[in-house]
PDB file of N, CA and C in Angstrom:
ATOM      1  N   UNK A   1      26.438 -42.900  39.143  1.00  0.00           N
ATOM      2  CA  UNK A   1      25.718 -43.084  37.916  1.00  0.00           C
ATOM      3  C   UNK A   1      24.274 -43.343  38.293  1.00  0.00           C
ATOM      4  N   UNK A   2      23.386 -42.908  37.353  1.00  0.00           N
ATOM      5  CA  UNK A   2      21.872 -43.030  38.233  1.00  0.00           C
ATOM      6  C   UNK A   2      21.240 -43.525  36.708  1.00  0.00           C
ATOM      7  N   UNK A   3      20.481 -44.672  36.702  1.00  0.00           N
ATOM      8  CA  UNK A   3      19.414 -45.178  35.581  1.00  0.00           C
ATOM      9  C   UNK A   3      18.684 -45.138  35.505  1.00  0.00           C
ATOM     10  N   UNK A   4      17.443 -44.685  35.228  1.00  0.00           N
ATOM     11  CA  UNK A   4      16.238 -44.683  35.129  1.00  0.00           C
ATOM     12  C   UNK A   4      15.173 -45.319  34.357  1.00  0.00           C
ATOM     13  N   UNK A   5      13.846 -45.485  35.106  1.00  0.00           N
ATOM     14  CA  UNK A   5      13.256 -46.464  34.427  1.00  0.00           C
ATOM     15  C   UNK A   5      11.616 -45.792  34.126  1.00  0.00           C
ATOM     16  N   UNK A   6      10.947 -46.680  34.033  1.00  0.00           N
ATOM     17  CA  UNK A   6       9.333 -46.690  33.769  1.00  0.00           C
ATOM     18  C   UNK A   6       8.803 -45.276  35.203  1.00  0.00           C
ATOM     19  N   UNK A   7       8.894 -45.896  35.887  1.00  0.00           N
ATOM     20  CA  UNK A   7       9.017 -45.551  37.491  1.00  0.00           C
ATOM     21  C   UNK A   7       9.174 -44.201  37.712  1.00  0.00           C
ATOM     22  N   UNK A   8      10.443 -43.751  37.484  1.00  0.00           N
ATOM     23  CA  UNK A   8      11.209 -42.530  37.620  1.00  0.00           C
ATOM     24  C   UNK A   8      10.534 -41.247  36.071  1.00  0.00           C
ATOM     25  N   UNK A   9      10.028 -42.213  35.482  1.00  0.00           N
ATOM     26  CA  UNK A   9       9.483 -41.606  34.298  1.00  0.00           C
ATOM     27  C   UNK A   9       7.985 -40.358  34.386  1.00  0.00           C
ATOM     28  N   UNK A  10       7.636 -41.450  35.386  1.00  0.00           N
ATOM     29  CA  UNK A  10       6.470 -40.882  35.612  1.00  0.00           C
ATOM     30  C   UNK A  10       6.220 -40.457  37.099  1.00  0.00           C
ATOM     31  N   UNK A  11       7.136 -40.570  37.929  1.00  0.00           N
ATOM     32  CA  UNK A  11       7.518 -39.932  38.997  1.00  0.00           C
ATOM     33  C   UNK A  11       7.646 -38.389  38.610  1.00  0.00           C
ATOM     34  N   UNK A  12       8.842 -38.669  37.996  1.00  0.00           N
ATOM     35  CA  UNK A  12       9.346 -37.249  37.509  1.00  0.00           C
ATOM     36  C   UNK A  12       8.762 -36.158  37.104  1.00  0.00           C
ATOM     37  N   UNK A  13       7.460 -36.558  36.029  1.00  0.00           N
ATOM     38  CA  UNK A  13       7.345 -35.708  35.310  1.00  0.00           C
ATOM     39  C   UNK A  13       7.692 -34.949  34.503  1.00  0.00           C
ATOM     40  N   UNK A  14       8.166 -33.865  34.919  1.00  0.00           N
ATOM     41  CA  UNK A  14       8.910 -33.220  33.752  1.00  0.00           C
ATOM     42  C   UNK A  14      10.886 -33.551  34.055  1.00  0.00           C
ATOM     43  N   UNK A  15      10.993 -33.947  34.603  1.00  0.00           N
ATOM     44  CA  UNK A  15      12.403 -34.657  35.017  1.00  0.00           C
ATOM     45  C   UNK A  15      13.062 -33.702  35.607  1.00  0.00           C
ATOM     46  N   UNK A  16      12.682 -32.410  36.334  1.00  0.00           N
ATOM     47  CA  UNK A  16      13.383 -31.546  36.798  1.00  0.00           C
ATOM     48  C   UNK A  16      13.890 -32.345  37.930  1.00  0.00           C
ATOM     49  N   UNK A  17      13.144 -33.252  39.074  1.00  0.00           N
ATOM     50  CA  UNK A  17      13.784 -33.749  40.030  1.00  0.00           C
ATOM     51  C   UNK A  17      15.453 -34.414  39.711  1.00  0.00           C
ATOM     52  N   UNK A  18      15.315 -35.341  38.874  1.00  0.00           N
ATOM     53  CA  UNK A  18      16.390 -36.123  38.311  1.00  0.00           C
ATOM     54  C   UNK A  18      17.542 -35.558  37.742  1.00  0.00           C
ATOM     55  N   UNK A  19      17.368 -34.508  36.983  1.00  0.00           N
ATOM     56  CA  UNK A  19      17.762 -33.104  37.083  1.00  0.00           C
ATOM     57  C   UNK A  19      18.970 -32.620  37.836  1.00  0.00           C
ATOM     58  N   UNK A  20      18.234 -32.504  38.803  1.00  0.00           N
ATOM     59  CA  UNK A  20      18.664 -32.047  39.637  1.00  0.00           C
ATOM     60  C   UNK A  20      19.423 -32.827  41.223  1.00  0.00           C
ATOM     61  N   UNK A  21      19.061 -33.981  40.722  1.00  0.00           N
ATOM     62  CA  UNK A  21      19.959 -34.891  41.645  1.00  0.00           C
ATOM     63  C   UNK A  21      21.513 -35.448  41.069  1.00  0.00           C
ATOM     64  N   UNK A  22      20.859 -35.412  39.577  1.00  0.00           N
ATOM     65  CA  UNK A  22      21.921 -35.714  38.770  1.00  0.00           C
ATOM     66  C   UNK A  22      23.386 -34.449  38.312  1.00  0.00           C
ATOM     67  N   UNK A  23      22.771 -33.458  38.685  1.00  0.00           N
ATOM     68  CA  UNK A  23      23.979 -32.211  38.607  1.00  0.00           C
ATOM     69  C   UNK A  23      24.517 -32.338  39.972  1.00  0.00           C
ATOM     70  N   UNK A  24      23.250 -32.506  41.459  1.00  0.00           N
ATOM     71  CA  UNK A  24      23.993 -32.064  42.547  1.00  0.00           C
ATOM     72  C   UNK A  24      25.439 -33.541  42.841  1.00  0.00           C
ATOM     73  N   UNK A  25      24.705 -34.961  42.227  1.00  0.00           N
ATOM     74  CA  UNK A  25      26.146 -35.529  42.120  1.00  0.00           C
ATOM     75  C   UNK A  25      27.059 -35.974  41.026  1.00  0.00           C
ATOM     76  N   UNK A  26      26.519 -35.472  40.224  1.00  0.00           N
ATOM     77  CA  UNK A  26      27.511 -35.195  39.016  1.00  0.00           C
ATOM     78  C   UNK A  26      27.562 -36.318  38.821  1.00  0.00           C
ATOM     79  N   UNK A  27      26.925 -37.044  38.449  1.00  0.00           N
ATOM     80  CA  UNK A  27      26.511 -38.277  37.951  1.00  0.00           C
ATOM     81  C   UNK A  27      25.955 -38.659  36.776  1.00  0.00           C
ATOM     82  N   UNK A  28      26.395 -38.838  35.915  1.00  0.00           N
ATOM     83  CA  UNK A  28      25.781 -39.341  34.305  1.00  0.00           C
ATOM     84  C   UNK A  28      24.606 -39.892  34.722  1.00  0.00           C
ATOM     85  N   UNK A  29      23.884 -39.422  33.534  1.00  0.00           N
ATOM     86  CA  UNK A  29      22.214 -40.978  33.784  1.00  0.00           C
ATOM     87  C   UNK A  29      22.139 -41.460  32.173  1.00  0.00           C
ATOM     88  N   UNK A  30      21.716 -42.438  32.417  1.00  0.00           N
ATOM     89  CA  UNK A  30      21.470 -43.544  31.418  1.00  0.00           C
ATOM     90  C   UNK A  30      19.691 -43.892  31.721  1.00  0.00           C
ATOM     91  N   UNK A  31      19.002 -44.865  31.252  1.00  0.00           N
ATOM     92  CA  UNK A  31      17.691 -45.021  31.281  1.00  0.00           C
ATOM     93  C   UNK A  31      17.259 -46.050  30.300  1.00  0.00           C
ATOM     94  N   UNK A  32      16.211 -46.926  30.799  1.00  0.00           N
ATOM     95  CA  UNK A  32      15.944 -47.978  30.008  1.00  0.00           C
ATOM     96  C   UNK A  32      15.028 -47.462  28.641  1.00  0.00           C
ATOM     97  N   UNK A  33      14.891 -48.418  27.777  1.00  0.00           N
ATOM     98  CA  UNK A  33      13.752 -47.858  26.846  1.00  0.00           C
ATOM     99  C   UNK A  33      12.624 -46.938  27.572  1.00  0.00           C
ATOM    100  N   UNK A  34      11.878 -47.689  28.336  1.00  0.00           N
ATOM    101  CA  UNK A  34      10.321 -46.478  28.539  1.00  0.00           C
ATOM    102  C   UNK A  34      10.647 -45.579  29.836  1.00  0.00           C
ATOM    103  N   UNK A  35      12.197 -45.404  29.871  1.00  0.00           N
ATOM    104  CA  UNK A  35      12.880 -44.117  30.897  1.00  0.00           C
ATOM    105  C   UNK A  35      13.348 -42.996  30.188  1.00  0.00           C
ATOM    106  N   UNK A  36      13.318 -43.260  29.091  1.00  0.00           N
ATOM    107  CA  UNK A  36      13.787 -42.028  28.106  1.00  0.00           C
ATOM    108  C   UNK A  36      13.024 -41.448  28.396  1.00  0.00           C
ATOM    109  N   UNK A  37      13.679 -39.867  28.097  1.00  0.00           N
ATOM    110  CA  UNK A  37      13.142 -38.509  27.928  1.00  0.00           C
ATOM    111  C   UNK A  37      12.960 -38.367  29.828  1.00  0.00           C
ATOM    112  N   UNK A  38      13.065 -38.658  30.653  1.00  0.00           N
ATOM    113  CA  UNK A  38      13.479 -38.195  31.663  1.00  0.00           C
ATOM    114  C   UNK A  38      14.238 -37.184  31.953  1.00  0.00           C
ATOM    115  N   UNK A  39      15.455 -37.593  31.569  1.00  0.00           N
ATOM    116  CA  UNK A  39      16.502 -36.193  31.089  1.00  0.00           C
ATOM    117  C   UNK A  39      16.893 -35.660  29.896  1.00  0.00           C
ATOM    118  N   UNK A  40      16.829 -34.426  29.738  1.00  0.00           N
ATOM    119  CA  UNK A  40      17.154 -34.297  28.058  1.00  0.00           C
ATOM    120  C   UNK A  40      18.386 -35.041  27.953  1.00  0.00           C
ATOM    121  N   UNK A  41      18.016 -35.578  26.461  1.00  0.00           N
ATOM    122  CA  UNK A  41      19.343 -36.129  26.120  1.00  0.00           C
ATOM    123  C   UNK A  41      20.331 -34.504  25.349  1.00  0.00           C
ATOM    124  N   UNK A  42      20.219 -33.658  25.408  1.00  0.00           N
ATOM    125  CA  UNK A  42      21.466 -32.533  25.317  1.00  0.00           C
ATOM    126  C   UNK A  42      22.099 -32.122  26.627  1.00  0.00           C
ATOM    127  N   UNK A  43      21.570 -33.158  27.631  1.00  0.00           N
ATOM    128  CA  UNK A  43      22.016 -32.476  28.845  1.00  0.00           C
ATOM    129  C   UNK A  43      23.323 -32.653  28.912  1.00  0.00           C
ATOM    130  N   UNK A  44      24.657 -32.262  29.685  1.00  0.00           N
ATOM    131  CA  UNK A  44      25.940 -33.019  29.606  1.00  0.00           C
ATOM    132  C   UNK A  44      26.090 -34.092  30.591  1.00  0.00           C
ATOM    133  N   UNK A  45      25.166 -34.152  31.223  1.00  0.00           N
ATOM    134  CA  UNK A  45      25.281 -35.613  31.913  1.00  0.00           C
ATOM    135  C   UNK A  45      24.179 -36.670  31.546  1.00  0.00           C
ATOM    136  N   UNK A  46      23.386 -36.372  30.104  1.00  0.00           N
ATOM    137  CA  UNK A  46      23.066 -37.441  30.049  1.00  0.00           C
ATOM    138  C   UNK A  46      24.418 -38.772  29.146  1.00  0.00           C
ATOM    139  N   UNK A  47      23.726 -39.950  29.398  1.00  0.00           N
ATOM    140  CA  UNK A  47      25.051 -40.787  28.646  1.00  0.00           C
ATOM    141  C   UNK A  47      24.426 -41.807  27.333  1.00  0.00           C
ATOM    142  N   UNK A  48      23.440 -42.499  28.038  1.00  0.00           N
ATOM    143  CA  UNK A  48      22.544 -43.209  27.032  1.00  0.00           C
ATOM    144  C   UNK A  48      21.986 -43.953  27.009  1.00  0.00           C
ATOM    145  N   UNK A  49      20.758 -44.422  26.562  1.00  0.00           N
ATOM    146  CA  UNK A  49      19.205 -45.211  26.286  1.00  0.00           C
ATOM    147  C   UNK A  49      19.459 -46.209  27.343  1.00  0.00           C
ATOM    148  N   UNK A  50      20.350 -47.413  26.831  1.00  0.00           N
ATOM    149  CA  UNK A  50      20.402 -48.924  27.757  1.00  0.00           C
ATOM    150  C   UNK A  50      21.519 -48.858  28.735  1.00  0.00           C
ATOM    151  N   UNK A  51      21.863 -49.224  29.193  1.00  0.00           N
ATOM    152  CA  UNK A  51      22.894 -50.150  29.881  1.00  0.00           C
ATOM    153  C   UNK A  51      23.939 -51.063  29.698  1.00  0.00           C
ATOM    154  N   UNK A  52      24.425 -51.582  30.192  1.00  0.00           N
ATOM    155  CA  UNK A  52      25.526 -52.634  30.088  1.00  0.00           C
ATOM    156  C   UNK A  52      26.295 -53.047  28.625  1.00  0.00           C
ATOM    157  N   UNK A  53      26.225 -54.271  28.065  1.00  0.00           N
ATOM    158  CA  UNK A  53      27.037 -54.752  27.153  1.00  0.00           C
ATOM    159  C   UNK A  53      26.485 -53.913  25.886  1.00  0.00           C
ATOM    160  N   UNK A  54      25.755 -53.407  26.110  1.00  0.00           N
ATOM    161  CA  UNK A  54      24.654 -53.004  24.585  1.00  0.00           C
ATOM    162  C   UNK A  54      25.881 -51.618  24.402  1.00  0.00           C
ATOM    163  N   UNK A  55      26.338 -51.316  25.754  1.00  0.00           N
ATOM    164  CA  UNK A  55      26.457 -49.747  25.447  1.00  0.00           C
ATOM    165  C   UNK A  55      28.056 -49.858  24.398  1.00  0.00           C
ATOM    166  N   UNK A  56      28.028 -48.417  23.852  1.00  0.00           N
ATOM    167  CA  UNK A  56      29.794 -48.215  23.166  1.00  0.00           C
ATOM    168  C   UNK A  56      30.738 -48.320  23.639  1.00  0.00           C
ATOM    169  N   UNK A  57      31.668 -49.364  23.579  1.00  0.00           N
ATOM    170  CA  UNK A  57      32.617 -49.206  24.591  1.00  0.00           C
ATOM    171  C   UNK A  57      33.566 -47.739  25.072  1.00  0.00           C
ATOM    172  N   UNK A  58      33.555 -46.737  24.395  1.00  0.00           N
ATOM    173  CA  UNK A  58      33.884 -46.031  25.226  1.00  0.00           C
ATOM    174  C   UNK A  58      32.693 -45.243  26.429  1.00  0.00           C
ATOM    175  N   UNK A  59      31.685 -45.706  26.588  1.00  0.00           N
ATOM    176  CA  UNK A  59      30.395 -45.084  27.664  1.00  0.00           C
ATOM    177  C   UNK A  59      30.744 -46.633  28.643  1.00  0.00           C
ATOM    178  N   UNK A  60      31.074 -47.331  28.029  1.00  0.00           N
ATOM    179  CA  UNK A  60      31.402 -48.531  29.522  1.00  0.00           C
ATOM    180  C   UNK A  60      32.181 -48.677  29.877  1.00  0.00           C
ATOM    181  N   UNK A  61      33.360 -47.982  29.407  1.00  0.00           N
ATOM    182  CA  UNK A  61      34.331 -47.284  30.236  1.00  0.00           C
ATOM    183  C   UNK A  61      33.994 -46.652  31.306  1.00  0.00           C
ATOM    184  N   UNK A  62      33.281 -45.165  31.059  1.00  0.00           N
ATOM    185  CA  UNK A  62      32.464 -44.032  31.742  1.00  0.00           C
ATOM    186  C   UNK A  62      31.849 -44.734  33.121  1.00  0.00           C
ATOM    187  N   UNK A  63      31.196 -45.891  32.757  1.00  0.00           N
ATOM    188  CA  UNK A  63      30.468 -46.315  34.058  1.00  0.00           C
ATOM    189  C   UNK A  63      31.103 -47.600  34.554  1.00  0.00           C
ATOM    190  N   UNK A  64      32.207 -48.495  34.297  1.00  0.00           N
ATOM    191  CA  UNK A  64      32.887 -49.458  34.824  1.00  0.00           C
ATOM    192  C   UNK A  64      33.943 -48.379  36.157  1.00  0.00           C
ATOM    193  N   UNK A  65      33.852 -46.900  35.446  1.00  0.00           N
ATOM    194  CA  UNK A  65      34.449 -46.298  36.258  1.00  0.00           C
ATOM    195  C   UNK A  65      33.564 -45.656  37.701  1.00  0.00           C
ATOM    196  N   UNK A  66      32.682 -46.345  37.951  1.00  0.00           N
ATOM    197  CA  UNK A  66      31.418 -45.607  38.368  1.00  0.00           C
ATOM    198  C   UNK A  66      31.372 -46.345  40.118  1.00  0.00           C
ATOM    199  N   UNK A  67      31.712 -45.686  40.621  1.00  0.00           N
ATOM    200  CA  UNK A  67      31.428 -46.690  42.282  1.00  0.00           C
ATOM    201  C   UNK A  67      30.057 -47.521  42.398  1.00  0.00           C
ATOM    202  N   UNK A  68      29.264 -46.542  42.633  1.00  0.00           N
ATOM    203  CA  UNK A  68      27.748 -47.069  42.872  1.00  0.00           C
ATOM    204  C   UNK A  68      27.035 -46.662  41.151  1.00  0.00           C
ATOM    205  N   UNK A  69      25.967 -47.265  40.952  1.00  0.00           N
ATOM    206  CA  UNK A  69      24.768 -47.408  40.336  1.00  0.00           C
ATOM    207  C   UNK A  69      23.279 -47.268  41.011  1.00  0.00           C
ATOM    208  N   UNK A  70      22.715 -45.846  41.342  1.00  0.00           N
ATOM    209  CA  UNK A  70      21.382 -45.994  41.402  1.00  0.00           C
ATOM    210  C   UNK A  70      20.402 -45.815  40.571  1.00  0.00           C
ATOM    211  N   UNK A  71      19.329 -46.948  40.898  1.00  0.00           N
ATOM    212  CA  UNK A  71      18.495 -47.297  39.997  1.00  0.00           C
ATOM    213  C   UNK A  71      17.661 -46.667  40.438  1.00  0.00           C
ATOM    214  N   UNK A  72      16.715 -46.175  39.337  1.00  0.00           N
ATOM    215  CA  UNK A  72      15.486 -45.320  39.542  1.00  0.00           C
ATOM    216  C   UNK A  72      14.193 -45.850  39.278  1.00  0.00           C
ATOM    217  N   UNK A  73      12.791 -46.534  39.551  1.00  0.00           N
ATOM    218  CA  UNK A  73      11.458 -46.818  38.710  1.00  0.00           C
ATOM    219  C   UNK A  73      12.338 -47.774  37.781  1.00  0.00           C
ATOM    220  N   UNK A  74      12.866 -48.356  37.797  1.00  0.00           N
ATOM    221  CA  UNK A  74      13.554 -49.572  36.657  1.00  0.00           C
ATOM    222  C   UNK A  74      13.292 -50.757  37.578  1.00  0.00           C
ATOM    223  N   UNK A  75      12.308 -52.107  36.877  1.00  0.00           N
ATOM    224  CA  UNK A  75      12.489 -53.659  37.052  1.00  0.00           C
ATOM    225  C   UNK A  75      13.224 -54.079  37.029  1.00  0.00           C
ATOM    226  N   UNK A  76      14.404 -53.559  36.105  1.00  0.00           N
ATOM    227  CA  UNK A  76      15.424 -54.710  35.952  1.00  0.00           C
ATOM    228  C   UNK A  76      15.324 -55.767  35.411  1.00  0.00           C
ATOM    229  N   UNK A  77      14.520 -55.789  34.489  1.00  0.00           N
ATOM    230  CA  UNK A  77      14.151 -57.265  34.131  1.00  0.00           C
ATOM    231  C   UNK A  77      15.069 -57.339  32.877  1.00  0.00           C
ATOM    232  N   UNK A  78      14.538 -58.870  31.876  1.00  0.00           N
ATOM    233  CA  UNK A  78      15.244 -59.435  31.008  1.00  0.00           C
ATOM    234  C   UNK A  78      16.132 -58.186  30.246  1.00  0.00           C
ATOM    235  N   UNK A  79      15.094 -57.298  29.703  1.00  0.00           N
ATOM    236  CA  UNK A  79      16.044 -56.576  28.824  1.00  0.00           C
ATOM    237  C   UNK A  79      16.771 -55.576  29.215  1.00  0.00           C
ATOM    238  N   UNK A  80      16.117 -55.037  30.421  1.00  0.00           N
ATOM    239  CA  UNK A  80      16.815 -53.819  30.905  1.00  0.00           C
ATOM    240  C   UNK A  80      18.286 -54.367  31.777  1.00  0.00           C
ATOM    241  N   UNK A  81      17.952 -55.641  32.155  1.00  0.00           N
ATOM    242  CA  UNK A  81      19.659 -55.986  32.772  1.00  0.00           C
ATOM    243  C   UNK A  81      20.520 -56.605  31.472  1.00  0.00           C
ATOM    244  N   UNK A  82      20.220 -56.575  30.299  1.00  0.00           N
ATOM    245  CA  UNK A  82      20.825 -57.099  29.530  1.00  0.00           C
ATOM    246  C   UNK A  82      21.258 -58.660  29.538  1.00  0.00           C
ATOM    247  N   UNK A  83      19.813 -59.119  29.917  1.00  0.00           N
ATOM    248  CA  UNK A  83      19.757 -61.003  30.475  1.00  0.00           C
ATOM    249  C   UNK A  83      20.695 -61.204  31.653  1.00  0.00           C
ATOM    250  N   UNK A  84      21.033 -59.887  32.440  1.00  0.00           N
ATOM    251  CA  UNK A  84      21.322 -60.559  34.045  1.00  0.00           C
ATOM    252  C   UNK A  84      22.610 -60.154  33.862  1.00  0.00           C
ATOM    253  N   UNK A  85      23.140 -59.671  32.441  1.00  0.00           N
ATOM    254  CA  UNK A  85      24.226 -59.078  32.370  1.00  0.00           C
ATOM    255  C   UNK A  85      25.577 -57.740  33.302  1.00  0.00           C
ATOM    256  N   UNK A  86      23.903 -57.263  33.446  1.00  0.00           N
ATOM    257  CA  UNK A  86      23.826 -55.916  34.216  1.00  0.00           C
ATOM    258  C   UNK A  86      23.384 -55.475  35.058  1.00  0.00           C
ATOM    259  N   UNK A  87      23.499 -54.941  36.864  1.00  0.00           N
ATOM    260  CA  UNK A  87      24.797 -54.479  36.912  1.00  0.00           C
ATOM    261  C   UNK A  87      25.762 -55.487  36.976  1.00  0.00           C
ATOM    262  N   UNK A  88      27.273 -55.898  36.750  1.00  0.00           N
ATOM    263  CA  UNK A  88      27.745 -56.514  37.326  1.00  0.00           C
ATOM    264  C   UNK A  88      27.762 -57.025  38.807  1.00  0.00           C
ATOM    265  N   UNK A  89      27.910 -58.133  39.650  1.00  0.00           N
ATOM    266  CA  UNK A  89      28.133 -58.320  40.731  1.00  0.00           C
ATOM    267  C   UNK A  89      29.191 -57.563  41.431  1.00  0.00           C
ATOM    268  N   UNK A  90      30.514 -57.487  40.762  1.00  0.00           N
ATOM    269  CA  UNK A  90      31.163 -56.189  41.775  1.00  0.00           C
ATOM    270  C   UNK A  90      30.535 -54.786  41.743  1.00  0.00           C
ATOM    271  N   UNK A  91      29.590 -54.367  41.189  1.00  0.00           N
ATOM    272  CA  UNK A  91      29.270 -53.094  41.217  1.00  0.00           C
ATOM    273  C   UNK A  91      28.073 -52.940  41.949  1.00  0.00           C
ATOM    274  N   UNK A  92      28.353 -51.886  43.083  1.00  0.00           N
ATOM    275  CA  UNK A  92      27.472 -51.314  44.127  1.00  0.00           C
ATOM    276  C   UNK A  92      26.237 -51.079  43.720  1.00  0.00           C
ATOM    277  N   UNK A  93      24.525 -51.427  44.257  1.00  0.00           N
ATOM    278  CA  UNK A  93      23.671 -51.259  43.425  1.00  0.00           C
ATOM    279  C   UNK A  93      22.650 -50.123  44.621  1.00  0.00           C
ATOM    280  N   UNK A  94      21.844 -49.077  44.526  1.00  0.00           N
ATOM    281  CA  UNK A  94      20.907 -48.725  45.341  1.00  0.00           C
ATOM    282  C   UNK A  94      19.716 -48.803  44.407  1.00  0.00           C
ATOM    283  N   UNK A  95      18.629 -49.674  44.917  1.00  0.00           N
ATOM    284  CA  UNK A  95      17.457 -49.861  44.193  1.00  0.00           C
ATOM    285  C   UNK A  95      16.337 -49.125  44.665  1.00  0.00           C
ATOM    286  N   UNK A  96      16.644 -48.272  43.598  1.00  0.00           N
ATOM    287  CA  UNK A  96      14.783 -47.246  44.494  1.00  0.00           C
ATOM    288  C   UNK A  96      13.706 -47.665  43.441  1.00  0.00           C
ATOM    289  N   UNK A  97      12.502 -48.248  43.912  1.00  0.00           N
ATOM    290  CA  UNK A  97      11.158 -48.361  43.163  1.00  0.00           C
ATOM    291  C   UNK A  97       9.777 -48.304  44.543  1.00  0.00           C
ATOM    292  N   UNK A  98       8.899 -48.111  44.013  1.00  0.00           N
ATOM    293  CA  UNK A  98       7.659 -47.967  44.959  1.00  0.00           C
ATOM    294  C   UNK A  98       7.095 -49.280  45.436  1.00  0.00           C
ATOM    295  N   UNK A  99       7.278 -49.885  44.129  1.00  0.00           N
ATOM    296  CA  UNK A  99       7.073 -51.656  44.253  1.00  0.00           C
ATOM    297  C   UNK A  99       7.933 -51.905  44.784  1.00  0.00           C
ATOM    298  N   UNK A 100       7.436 -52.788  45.803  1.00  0.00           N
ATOM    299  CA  UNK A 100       8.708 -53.439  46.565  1.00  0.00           C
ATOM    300  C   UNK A 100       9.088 -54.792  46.100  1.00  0.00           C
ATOM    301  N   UNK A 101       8.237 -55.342  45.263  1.00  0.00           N
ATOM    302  CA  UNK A 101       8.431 -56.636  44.385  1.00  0.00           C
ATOM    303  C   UNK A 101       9.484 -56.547  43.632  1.00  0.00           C
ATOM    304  N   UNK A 102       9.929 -55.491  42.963  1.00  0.00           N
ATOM    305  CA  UNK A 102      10.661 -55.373  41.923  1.00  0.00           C
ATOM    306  C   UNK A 102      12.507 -55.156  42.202  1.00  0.00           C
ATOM    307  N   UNK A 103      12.692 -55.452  43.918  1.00  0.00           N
ATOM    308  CA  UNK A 103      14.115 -54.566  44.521  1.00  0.00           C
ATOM    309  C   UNK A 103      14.357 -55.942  44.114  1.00  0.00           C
ATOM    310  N   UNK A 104      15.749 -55.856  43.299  1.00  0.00           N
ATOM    311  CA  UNK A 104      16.566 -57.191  43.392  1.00  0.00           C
ATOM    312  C   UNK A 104      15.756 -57.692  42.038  1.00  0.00           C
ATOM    313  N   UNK A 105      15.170 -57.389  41.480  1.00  0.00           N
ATOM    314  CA  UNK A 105      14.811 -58.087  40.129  1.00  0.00           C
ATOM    315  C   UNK A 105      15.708 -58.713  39.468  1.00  0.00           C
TER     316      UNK A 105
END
């Protein structure tokens, strides 16, 4: 599962990279508020806007089923972890950002 954030937003550009990481592992993406539009949302692997408790329970199904979680240009902060909600502690995390302040937010 891959999330995306502020970061990855404007990394991306036109989101072909993400794209395309996201078909080669067949990996749903999700994305915080200012990560939208990264991937079209008609794509079939996109899943949706937030994260964690916020999401429908049948999409947290989708990703409770999910080994790892990489994060893309996302802080992680208050709202985007859903107050610390999210990821869970059993769930595998890879934190990619440029800031190095922000790994482990």
């Amino acid at each position: 599962w891959i999330h995306v954030g502020l970061g990855a937003a404007q990394a991306a550009g036109d989101g072909c990279l993400v794209e395309l990481l996201a078909e080669s592992l067949e990996a749903v993406v999700s994305s915080t508020f200012s990560g939208k539009g990264v991937l079209r949302e008609d794509h079939p692997l996109w899943l949706w806007m937030i994260a964690g408790p916020a999401m429908p329970l049948p999409l947290r199904e989708v990703c409770e089923s999910c080994d790892v979680v990489l994060i893309l240009g996302a802080q992680m902060g208050e709202i985007a972890s859903c107050r610390r909600q999210w990821p869970g502690r059993r769930t595998k995390v890879i934190h990619v950002d440029t800031d190095p302040t922000v790994l482990g937010a």
